[in-house]
PDB file of N, CA and C in Angstrom:
ATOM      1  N   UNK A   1       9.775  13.423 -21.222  1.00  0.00           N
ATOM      2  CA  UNK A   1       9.413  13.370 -19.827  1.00  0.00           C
ATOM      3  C   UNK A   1       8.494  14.549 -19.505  1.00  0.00           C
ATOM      4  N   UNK A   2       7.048  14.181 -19.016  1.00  0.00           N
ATOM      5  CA  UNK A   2       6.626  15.481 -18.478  1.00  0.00           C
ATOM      6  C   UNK A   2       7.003  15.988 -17.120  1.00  0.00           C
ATOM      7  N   UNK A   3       6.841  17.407 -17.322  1.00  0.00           N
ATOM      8  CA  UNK A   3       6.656  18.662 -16.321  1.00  0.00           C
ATOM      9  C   UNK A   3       6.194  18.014 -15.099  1.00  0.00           C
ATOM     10  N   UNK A   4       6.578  18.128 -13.925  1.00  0.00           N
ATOM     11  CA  UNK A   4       5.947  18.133 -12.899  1.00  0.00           C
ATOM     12  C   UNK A   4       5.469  19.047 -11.835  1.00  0.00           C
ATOM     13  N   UNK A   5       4.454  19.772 -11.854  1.00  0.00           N
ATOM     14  CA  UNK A   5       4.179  20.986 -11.102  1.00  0.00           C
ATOM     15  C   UNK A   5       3.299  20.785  -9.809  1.00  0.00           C
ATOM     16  N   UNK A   6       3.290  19.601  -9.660  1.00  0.00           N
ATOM     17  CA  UNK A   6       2.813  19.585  -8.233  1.00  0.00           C
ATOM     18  C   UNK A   6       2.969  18.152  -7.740  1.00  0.00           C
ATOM     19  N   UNK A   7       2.479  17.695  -6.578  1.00  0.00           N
ATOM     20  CA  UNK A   7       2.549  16.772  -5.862  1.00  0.00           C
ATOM     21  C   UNK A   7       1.439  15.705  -6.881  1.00  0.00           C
ATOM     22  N   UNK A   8       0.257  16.453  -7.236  1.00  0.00           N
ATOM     23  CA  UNK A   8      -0.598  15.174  -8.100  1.00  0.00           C
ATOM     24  C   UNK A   8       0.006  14.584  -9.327  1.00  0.00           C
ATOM     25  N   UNK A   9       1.042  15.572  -9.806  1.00  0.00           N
ATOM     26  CA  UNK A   9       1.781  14.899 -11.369  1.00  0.00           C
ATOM     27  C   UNK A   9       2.679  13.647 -10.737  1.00  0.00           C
ATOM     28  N   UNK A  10       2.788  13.533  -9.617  1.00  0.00           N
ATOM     29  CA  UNK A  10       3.400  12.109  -9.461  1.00  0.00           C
ATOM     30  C   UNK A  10       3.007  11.102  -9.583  1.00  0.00           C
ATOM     31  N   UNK A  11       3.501  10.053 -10.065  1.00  0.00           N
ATOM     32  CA  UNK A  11       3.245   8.661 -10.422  1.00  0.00           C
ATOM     33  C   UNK A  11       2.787   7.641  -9.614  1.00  0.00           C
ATOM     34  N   UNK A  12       4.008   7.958  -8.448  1.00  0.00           N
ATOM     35  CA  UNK A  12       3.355   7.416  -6.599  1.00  0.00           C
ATOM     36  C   UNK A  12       2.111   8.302  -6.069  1.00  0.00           C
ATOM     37  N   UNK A  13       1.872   9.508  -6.412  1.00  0.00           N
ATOM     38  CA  UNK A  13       0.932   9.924  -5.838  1.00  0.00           C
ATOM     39  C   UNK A  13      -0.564   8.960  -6.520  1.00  0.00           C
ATOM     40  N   UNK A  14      -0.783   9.224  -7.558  1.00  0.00           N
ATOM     41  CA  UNK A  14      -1.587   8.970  -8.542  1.00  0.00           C
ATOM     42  C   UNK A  14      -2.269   7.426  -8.120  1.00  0.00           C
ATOM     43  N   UNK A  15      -0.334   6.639  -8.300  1.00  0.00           N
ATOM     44  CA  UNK A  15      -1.210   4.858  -7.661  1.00  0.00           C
ATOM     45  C   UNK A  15      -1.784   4.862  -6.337  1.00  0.00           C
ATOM     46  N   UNK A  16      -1.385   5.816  -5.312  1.00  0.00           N
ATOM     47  CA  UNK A  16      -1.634   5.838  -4.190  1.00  0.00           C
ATOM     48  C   UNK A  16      -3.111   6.086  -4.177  1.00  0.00           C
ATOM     49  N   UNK A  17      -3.785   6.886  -4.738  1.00  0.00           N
ATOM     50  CA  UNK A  17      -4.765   7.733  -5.099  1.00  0.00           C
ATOM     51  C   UNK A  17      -5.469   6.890  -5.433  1.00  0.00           C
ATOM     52  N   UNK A  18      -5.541   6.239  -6.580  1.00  0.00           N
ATOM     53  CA  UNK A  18      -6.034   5.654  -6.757  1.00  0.00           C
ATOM     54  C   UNK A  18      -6.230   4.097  -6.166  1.00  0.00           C
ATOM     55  N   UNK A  19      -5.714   3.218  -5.529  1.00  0.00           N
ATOM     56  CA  UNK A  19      -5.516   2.359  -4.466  1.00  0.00           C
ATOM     57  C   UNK A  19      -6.366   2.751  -3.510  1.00  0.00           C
ATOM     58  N   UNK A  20      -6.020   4.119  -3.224  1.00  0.00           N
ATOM     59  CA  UNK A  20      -6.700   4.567  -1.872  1.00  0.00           C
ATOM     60  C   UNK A  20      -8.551   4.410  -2.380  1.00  0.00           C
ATOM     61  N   UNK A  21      -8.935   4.909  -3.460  1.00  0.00           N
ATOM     62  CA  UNK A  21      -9.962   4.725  -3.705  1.00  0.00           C
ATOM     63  C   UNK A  21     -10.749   3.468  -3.960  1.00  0.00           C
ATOM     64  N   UNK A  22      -9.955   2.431  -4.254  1.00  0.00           N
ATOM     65  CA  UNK A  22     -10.058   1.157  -4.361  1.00  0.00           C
ATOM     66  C   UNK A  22     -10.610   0.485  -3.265  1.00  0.00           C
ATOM     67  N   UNK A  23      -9.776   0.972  -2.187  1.00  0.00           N
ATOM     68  CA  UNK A  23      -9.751   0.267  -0.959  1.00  0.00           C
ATOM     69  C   UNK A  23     -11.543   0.740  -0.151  1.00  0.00           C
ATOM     70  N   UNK A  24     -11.466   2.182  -0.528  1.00  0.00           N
ATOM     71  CA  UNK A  24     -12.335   2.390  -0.088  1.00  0.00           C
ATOM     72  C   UNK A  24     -13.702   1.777  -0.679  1.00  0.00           C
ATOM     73  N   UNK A  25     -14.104   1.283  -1.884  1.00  0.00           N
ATOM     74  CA  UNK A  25     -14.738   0.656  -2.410  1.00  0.00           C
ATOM     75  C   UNK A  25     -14.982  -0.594  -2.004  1.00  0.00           C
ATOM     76  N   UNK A  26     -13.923  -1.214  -1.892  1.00  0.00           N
ATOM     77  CA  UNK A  26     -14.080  -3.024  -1.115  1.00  0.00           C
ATOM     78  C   UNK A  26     -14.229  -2.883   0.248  1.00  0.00           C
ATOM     79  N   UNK A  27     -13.841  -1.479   1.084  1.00  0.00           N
ATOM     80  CA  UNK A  27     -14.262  -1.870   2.594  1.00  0.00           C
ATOM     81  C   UNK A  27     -15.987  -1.608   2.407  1.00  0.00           C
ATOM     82  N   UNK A  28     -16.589  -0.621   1.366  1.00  0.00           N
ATOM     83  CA  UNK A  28     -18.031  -1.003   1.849  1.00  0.00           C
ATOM     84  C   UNK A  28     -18.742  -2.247   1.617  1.00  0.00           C
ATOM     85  N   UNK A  29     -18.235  -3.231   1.636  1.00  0.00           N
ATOM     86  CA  UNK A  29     -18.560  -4.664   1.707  1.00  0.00           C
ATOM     87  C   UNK A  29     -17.965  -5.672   2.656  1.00  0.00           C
ATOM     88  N   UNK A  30     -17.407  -4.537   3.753  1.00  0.00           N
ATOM     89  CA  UNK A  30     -16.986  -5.498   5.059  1.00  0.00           C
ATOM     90  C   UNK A  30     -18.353  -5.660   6.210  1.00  0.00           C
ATOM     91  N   UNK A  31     -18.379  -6.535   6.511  1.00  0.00           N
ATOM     92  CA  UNK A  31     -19.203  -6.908   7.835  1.00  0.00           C
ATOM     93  C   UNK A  31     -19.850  -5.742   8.670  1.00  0.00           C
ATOM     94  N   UNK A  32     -21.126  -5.718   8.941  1.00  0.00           N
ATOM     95  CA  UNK A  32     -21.382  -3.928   9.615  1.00  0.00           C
ATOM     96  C   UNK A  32     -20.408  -3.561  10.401  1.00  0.00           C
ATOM     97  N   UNK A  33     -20.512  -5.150  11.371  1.00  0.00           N
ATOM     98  CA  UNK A  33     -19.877  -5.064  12.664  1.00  0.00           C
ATOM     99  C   UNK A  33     -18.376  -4.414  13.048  1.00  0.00           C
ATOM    100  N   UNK A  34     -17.399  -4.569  11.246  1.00  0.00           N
ATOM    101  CA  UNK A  34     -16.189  -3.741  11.086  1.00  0.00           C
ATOM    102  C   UNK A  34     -16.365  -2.296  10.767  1.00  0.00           C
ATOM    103  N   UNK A  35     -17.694  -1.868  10.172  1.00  0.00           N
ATOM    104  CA  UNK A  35     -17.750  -0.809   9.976  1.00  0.00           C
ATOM    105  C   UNK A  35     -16.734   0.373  10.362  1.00  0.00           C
ATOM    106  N   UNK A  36     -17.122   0.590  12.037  1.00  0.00           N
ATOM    107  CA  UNK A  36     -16.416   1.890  12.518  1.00  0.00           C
ATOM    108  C   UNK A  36     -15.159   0.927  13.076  1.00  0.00           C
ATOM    109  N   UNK A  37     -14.710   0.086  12.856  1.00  0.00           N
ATOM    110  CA  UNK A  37     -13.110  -0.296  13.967  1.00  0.00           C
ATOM    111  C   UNK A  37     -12.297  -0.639  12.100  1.00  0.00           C
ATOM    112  N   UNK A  38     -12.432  -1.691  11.948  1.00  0.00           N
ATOM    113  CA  UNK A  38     -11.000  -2.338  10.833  1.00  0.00           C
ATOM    114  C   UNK A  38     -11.401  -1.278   9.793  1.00  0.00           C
ATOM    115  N   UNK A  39     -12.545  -1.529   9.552  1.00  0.00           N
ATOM    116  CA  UNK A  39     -13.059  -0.456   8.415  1.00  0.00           C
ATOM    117  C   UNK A  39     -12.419   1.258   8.592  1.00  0.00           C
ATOM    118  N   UNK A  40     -12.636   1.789   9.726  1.00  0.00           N
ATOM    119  CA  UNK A  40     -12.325   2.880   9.468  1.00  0.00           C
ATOM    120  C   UNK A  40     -10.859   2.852   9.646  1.00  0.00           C
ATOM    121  N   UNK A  41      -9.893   1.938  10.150  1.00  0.00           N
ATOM    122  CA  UNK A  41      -8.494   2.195  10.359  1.00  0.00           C
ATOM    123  C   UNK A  41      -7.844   1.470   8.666  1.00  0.00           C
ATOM    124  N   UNK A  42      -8.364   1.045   7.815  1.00  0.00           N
ATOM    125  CA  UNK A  42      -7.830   0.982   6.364  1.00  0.00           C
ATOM    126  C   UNK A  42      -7.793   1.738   6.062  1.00  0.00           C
ATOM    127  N   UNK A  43      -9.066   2.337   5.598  1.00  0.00           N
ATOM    128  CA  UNK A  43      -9.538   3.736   5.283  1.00  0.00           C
ATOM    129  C   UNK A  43      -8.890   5.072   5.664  1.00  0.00           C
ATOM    130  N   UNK A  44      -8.423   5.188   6.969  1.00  0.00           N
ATOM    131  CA  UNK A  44      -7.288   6.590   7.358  1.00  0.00           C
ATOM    132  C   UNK A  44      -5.855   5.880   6.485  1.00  0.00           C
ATOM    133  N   UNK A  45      -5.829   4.579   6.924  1.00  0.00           N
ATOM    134  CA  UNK A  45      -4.373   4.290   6.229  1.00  0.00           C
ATOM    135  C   UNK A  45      -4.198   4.507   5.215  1.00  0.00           C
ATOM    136  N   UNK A  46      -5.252   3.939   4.257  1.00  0.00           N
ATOM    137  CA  UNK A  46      -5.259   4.591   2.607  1.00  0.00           C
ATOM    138  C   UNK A  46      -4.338   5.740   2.118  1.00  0.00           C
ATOM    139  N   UNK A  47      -5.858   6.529   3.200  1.00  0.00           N
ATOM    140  CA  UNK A  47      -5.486   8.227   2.798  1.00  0.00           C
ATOM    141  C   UNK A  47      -4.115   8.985   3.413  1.00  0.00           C
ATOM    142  N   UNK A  48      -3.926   8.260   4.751  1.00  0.00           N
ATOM    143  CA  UNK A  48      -2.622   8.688   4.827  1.00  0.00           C
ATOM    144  C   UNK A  48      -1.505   8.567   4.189  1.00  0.00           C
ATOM    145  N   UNK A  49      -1.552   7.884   3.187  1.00  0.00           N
ATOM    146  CA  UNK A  49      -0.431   7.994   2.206  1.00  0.00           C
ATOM    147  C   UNK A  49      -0.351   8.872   0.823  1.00  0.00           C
ATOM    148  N   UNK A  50      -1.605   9.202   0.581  1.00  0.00           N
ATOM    149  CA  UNK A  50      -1.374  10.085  -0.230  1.00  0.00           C
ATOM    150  C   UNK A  50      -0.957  11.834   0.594  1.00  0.00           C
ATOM    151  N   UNK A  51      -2.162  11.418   1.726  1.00  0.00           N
ATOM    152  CA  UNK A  51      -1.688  13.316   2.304  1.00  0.00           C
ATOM    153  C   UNK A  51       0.398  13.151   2.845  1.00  0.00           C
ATOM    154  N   UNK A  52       0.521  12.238   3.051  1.00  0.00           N
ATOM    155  CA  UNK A  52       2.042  12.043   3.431  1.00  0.00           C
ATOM    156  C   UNK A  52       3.075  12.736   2.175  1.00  0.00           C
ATOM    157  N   UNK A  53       2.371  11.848   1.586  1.00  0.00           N
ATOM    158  CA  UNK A  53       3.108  12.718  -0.213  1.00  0.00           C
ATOM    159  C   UNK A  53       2.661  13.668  -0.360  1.00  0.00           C
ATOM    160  N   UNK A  54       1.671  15.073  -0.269  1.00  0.00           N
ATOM    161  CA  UNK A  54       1.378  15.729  -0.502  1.00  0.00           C
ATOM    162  C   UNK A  54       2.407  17.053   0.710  1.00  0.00           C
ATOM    163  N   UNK A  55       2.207  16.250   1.409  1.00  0.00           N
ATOM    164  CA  UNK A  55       2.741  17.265   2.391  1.00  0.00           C
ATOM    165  C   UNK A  55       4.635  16.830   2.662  1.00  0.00           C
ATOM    166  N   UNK A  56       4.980  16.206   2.191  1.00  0.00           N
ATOM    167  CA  UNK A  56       6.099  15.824   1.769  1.00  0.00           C
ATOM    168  C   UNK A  56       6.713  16.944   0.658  1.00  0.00           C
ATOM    169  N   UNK A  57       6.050  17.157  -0.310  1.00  0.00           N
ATOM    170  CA  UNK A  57       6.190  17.872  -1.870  1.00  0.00           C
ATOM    171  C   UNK A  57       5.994  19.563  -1.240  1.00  0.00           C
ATOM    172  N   UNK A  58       5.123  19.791  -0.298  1.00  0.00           N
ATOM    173  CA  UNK A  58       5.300  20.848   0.263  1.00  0.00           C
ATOM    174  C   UNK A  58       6.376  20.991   0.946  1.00  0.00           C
ATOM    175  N   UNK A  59       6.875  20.331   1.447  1.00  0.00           N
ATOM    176  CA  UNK A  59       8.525  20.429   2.343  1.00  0.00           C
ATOM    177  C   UNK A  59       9.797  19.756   1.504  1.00  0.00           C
ATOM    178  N   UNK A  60       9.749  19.827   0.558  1.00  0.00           N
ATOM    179  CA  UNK A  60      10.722  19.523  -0.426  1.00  0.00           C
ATOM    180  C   UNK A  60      11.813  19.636  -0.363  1.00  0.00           C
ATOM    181  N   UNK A  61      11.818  21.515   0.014  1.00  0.00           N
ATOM    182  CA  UNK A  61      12.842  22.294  -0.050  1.00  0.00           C
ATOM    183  C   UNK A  61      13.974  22.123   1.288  1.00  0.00           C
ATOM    184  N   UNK A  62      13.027  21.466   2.522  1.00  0.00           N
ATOM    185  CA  UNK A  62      13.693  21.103   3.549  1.00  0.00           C
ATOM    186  C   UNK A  62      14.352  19.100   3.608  1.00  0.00           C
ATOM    187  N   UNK A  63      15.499  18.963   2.947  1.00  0.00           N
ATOM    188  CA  UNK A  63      15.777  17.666   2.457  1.00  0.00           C
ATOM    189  C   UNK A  63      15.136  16.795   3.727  1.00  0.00           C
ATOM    190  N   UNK A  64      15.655  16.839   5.318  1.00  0.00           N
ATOM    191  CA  UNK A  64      15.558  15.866   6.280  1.00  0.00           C
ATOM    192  C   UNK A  64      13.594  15.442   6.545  1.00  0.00           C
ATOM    193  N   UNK A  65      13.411  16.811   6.417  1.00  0.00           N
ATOM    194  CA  UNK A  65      11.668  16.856   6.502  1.00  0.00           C
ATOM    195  C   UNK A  65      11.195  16.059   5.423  1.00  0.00           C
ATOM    196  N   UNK A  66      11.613  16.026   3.937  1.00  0.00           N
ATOM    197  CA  UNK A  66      11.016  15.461   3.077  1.00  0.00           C
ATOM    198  C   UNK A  66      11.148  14.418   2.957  1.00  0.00           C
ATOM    199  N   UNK A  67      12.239  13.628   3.009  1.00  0.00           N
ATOM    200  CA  UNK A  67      12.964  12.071   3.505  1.00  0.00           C
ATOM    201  C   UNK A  67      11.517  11.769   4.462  1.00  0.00           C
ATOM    202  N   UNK A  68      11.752  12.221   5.261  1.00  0.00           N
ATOM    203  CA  UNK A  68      10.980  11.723   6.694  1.00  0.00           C
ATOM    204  C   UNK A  68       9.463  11.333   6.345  1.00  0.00           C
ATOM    205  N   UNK A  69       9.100  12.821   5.825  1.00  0.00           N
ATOM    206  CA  UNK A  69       7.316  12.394   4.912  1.00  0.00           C
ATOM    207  C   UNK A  69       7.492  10.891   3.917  1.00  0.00           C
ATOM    208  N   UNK A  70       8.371  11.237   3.450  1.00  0.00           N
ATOM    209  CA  UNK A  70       8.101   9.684   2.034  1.00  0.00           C
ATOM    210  C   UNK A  70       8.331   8.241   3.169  1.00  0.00           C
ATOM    211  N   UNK A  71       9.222   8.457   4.370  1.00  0.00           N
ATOM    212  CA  UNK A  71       8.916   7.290   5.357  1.00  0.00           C
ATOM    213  C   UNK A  71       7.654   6.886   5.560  1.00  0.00           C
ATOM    214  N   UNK A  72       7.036   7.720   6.160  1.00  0.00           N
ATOM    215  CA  UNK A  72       5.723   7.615   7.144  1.00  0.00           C
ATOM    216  C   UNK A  72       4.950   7.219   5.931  1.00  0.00           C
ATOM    217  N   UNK A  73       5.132   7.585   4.600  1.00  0.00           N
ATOM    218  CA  UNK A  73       4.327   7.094   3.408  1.00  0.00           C
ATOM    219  C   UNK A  73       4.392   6.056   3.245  1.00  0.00           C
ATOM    220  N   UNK A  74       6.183   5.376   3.573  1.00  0.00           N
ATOM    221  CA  UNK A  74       6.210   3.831   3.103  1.00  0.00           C
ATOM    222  C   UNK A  74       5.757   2.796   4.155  1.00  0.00           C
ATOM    223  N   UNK A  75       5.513   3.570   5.878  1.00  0.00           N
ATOM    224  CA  UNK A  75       5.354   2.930   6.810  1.00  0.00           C
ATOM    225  C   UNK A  75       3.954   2.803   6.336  1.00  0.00           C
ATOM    226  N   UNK A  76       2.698   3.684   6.166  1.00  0.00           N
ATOM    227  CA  UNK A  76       1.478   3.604   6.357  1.00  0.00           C
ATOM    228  C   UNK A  76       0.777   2.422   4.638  1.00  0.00           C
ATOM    229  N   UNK A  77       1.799   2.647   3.789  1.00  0.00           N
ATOM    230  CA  UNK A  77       1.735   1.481   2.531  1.00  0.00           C
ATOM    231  C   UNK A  77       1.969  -0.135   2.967  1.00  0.00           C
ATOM    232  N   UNK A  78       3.071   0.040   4.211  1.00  0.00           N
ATOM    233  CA  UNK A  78       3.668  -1.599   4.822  1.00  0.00           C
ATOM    234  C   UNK A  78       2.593  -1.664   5.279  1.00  0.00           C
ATOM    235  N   UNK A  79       2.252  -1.352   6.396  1.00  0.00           N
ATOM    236  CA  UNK A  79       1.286  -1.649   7.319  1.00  0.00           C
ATOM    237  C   UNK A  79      -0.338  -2.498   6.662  1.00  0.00           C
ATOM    238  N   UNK A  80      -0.418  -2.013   5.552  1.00  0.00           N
ATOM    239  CA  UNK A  80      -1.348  -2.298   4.697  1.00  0.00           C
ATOM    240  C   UNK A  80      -1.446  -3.317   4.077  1.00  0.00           C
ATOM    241  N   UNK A  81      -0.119  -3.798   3.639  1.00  0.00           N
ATOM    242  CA  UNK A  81       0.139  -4.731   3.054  1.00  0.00           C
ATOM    243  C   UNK A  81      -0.341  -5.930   4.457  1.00  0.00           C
TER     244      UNK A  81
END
């Protein structure tokens, strides 16, 4: 098993990460007209799931705070779906 020394050695971070980049790739082939509205609200959603985990792994040490971050991670992943 490897070491984990930060929030990027995670496995969820990583698919997130990468997803997130995905996404951002297929929205530049949405309609202009989505550009700044659907387009840009995928696009924060994306990324809000990785900064959720990131800043989650920073509050680790506080159990209720860190619970709470990996929520808002799984809320902003549903929503997406």
């Amino acid at each position: 098993m490897a070491q984990i020394n930060g929030f990027r050695d995670l496995i969820v971070y990583q698919k997130a990460y990468k997803l997130a980049m995905e996404i951002f790739e297929m929205t530049k082939t949405f309609p202009k007209e989505e550009r700044y509205s659907l387009t840009d609200q995928i696009r924060r959603s994306s990324r809000s799931v990785t900064s959720n985990l990131a800043e989650a792994w920073a509050k680790k040490i506080y159990i209720k705070h860190f619970v709470s971050k990996l929520s808002d991670s799984l809320g902003e992943e549903v929503i997406k779906q």
